[in-house]
N, C-alpha and C. Protein backbone atom coordinates (compact mmCIF):
# COMPACT_ATOMS: atom_id res chain seq x y z
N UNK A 1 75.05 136.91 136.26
CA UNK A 1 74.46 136.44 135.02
C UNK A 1 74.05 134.98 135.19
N UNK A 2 72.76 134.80 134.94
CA UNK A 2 72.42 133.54 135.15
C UNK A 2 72.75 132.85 134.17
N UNK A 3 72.77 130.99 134.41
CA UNK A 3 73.08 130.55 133.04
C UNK A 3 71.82 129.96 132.78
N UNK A 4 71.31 129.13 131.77
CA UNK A 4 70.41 128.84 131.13
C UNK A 4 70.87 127.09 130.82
N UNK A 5 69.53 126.51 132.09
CA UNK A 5 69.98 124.78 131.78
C UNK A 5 69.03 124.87 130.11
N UNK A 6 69.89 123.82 129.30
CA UNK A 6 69.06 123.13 128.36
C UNK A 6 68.44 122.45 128.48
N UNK A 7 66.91 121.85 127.80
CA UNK A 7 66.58 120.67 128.09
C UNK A 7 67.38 119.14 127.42
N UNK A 8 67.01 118.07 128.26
CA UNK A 8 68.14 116.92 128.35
C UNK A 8 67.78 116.60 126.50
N UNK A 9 66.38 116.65 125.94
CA UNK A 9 66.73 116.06 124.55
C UNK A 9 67.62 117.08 123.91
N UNK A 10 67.62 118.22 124.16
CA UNK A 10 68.26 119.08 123.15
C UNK A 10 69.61 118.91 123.68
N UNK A 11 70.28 118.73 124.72
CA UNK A 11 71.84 118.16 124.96
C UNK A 11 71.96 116.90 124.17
N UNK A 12 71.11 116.17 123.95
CA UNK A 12 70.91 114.72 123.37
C UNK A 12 71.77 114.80 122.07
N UNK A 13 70.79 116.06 121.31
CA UNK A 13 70.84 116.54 120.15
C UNK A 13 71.95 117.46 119.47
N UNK A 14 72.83 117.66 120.88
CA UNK A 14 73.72 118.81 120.33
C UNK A 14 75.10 117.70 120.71
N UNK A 15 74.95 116.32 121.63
CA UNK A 15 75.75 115.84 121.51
C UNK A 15 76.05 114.91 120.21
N UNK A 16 74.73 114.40 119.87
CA UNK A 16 74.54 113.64 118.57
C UNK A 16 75.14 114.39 117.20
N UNK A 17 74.51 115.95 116.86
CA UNK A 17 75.70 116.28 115.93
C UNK A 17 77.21 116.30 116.13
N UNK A 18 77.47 116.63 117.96
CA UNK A 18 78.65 116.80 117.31
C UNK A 18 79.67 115.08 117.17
N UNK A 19 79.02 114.39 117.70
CA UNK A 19 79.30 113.12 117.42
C UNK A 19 79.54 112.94 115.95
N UNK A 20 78.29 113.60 115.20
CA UNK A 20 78.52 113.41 113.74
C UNK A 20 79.69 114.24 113.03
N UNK A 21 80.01 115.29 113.44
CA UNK A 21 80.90 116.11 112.99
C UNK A 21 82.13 115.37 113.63
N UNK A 22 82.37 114.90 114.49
CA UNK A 22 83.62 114.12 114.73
C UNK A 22 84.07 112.58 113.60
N UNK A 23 82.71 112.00 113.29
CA UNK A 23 82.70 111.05 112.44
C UNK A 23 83.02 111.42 110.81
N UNK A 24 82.26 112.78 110.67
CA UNK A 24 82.68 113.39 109.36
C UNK A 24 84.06 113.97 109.04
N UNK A 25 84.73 114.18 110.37
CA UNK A 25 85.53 114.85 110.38
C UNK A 25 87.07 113.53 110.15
N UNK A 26 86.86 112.68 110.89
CA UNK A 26 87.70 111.10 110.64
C UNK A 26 87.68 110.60 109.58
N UNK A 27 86.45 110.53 108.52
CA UNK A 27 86.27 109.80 107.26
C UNK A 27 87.35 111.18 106.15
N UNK A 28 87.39 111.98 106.90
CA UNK A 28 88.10 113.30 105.56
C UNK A 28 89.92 112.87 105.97
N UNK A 29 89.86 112.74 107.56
CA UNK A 29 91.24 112.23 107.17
C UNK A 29 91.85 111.34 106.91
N UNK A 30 90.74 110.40 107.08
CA UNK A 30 91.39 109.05 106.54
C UNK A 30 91.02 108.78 104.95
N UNK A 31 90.63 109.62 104.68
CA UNK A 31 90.51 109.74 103.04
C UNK A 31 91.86 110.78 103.26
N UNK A 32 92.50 111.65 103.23
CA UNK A 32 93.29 112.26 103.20
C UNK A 32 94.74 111.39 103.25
N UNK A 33 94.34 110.49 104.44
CA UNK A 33 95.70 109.95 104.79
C UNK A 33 96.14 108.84 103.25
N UNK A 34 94.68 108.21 102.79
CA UNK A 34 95.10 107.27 101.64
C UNK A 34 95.91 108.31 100.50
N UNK A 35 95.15 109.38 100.37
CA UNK A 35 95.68 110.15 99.24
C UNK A 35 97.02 110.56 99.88
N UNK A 36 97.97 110.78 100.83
CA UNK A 36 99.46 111.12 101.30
C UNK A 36 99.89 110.00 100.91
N UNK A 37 99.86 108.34 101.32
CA UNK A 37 99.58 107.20 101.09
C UNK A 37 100.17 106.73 99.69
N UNK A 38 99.31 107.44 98.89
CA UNK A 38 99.23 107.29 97.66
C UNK A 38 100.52 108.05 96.43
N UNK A 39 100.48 109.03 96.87
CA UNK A 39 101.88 109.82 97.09
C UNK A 39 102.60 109.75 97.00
N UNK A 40 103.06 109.58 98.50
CA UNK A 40 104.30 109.02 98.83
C UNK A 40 104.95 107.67 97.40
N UNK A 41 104.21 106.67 97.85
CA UNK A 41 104.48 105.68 96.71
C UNK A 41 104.52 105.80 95.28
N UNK A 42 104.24 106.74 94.53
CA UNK A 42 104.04 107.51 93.29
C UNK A 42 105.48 108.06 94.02
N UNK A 43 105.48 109.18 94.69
CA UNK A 43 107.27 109.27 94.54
C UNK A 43 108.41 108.81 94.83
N UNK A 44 107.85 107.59 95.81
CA UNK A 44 108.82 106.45 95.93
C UNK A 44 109.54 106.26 94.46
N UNK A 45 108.29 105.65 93.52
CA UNK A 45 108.38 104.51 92.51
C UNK A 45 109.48 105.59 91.39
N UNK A 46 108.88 107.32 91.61
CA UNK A 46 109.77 107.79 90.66
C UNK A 46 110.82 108.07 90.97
N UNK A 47 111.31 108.26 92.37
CA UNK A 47 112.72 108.34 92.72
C UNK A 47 113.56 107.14 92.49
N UNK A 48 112.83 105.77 92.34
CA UNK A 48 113.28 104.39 91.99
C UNK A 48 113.80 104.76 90.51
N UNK A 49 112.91 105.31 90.08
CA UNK A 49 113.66 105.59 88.26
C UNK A 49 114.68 106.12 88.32
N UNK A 50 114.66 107.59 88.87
CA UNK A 50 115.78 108.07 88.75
C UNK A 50 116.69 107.64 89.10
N UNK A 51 117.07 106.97 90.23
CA UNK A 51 118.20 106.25 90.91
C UNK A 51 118.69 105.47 89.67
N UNK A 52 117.71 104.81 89.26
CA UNK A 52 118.00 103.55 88.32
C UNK A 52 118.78 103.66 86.98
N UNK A 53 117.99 105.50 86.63
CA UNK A 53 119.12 106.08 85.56
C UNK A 53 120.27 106.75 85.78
N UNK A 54 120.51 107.03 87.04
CA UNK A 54 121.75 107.81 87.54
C UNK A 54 122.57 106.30 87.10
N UNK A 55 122.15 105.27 87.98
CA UNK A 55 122.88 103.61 88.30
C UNK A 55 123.57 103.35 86.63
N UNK A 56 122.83 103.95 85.55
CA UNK A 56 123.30 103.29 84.02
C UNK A 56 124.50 104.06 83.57
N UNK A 57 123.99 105.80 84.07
CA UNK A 57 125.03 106.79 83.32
C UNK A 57 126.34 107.02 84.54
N UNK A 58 126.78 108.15 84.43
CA UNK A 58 128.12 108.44 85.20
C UNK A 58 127.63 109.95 85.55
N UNK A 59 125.94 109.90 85.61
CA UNK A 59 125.64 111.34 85.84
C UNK A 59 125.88 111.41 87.47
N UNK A 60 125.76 112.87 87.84
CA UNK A 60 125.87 113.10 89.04
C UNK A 60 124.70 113.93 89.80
N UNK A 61 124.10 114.30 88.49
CA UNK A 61 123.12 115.75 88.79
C UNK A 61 122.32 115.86 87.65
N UNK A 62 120.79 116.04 87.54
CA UNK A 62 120.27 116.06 86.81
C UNK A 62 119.16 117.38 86.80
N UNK A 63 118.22 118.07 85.85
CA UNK A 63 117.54 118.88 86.19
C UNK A 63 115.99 119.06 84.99
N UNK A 64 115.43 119.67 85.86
CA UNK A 64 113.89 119.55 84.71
C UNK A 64 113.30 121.13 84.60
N UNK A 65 112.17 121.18 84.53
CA UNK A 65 111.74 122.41 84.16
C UNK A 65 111.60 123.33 85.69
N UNK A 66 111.08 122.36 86.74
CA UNK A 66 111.42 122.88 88.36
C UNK A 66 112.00 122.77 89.06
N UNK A 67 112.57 121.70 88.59
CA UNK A 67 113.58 121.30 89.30
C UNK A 67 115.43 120.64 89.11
N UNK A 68 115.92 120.16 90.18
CA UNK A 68 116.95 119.44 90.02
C UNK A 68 117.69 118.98 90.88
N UNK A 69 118.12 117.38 90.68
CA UNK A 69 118.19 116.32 91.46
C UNK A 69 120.10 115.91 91.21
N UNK A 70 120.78 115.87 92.73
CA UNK A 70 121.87 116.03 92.46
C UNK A 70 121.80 114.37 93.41
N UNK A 71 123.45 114.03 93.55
CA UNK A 71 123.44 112.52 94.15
C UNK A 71 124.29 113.07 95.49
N UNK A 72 123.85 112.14 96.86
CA UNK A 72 124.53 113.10 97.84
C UNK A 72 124.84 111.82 98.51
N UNK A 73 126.15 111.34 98.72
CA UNK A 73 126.73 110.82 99.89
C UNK A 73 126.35 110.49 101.48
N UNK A 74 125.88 110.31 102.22
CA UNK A 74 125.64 110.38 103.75
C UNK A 74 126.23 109.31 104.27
N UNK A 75 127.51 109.34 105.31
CA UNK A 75 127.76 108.66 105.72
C UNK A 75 127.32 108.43 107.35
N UNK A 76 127.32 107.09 107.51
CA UNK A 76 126.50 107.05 109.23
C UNK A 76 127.49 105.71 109.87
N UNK A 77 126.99 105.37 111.52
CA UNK A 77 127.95 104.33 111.77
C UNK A 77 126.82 103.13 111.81
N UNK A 78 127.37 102.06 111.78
CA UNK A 78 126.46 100.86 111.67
C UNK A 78 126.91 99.84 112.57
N UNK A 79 126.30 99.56 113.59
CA UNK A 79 127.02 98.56 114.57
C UNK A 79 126.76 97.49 114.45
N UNK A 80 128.61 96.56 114.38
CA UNK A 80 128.44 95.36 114.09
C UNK A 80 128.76 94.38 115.04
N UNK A 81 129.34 94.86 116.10
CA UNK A 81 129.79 94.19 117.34
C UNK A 81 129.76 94.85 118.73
N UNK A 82 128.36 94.68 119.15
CA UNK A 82 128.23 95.34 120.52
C UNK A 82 129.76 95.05 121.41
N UNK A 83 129.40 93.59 121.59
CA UNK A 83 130.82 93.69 122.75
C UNK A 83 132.12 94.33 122.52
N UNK A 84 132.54 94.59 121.54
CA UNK A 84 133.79 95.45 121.00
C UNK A 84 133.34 96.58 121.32
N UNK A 85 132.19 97.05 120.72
CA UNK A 85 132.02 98.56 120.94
C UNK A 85 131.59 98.66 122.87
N UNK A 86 130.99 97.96 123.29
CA UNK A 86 131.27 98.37 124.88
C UNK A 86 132.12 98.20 125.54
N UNK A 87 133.26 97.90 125.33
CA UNK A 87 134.40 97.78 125.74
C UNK A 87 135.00 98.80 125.09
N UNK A 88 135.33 99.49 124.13
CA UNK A 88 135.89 100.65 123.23
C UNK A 88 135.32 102.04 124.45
N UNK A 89 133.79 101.95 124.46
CA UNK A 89 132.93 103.02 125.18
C UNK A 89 133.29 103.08 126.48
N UNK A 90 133.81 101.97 127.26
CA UNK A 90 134.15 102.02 128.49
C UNK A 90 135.15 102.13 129.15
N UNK A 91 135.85 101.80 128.14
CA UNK A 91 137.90 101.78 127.93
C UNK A 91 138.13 103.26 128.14
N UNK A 92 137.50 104.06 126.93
CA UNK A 92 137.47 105.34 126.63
C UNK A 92 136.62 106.61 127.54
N UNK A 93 135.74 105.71 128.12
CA UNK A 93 134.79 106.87 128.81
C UNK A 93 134.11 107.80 127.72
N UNK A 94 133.55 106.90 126.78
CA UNK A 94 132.71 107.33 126.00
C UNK A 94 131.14 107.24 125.78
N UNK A 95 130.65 107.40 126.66
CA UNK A 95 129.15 107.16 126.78
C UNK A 95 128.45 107.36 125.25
N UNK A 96 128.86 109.02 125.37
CA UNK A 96 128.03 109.74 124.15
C UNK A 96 127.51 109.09 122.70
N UNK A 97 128.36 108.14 122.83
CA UNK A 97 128.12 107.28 121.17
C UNK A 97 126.89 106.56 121.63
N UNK A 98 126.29 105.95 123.05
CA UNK A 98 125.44 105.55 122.99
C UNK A 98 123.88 106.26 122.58
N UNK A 99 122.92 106.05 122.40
CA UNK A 99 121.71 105.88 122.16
C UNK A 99 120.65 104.86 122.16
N UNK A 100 119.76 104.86 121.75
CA UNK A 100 119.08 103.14 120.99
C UNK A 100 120.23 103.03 119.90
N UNK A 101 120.20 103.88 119.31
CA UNK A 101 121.50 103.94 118.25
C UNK A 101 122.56 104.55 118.36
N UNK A 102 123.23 104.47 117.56
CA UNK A 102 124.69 105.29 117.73
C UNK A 102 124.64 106.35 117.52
N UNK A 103 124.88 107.13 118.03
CA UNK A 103 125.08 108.61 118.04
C UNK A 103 125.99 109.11 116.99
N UNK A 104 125.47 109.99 115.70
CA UNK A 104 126.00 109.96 114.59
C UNK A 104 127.45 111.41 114.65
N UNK A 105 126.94 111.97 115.54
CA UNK A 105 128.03 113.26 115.36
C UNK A 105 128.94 112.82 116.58
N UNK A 106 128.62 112.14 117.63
CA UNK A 106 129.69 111.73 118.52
C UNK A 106 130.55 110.76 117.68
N UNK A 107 130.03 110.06 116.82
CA UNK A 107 130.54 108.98 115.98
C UNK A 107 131.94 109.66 115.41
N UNK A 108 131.01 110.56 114.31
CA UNK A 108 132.42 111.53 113.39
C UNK A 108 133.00 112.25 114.42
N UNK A 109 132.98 113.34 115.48
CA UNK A 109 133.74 113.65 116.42
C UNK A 109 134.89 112.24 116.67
N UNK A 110 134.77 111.08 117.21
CA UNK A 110 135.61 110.18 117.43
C UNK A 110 136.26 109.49 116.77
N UNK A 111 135.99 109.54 115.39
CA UNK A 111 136.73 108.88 114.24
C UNK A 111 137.62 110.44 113.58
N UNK A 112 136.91 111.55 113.76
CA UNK A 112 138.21 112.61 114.06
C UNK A 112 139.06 112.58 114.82
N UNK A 113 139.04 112.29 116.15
CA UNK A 113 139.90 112.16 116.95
C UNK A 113 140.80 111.13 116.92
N UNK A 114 140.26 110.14 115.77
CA UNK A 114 141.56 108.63 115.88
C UNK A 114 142.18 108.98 114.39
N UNK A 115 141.55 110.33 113.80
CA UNK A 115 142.47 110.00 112.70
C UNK A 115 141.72 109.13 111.78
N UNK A 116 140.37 108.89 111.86
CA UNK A 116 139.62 107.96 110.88
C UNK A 116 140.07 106.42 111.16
N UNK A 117 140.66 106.19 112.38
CA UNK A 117 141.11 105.08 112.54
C UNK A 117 139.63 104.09 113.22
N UNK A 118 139.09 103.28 112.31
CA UNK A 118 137.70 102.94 112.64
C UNK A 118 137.64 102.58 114.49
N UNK A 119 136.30 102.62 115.09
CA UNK A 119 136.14 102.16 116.62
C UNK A 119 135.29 100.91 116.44
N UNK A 120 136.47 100.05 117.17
CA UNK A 120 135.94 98.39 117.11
C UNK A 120 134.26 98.47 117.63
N UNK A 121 133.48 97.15 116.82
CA UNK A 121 132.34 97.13 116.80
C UNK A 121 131.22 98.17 115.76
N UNK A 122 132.18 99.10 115.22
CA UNK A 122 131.23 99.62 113.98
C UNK A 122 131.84 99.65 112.97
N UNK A 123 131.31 99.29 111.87
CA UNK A 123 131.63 99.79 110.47
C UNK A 123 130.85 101.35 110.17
N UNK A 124 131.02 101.58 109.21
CA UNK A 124 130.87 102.63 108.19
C UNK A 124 129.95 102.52 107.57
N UNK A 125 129.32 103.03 106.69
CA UNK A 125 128.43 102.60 105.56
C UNK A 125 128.12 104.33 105.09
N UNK A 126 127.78 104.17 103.57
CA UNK A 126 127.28 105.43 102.91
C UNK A 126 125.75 105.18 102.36
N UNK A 127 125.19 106.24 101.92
CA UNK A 127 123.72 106.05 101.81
C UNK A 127 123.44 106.84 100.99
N UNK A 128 123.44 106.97 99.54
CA UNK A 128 123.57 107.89 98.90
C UNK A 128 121.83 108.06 98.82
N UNK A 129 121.28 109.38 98.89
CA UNK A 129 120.45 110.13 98.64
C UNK A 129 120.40 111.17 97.78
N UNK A 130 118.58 111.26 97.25
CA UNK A 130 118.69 112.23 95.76
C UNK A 130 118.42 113.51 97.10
N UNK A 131 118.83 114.66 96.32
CA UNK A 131 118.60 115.82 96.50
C UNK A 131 117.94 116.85 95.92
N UNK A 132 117.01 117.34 96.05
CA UNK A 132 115.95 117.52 95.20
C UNK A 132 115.36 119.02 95.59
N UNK A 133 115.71 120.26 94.81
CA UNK A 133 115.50 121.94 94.96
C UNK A 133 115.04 122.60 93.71
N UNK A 134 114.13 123.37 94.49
CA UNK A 134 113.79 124.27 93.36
C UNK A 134 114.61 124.76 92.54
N UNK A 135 114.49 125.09 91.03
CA UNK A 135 114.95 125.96 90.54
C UNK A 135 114.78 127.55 90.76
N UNK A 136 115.50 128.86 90.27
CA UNK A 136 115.21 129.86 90.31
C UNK A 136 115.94 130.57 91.79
């Protein structure tokens, strides 16, 4: 089967649309991306409310016509003293806690194992987050 050269203006021409269809195709997502953008910050600002009315009452859990928003605990480790903690990691033969960050389930694995007895160089910290599910 033979193939069939084009002539060079009509490659010209089929590269030029699709040039344009690549350009049309960038302006939709970056119009897209403002509207996610936009979003996001609209549910930033309303999760800021809610927080703000959980912060007044002694509620714990709240709910609407689709939904409902409960308050959730997360605890993580927060490192406050490298040199303690590499010396703890090396004492112990504990690599695993490393990462860029601390390794959050080697973390609780090892504060199980001491009995919750904290490992020098990290504190604790909680992070409470909304939780947010359909109804039905």
């Amino acid at each position: 089967m033979a193939t069939v050269k084009l002539k060079l203006g009509t490659l010209i021409d089929r590269l030029y649309k699709a040039q344009q269809h690549i350009a049309e195709a960038s302006r939709e997502v970056a119009r897209a991306e403002r509207v996610v953008q936009q979003r996001k910050h609209k549910a930033a600002m309303i999760e800021t409310e809610i927080r703000d009315r959980f912060k007044k009452g002694t509620l714990e859990g709240a709910e609407g016509k689709l939904a409902r928003v409960s308050l959730k605990t997360v605890t993580g480790p927060q490192l406050k003293n490298w040199d303690k903690l590499a010396a703890f990691v090396l004492k112990n033969k504990a690599p695993e806690l490393f990462q860029r960050r601390i390794s959050k389930q080697a973390w609780l694995d090892w504060l199980d194992d001491r009995k919750q007895r904290p490992i020098p160089g990290i504190s604790k910290y909680e992070e409470i987050r909304l939780s947010v599910t359909k109804k039905g």
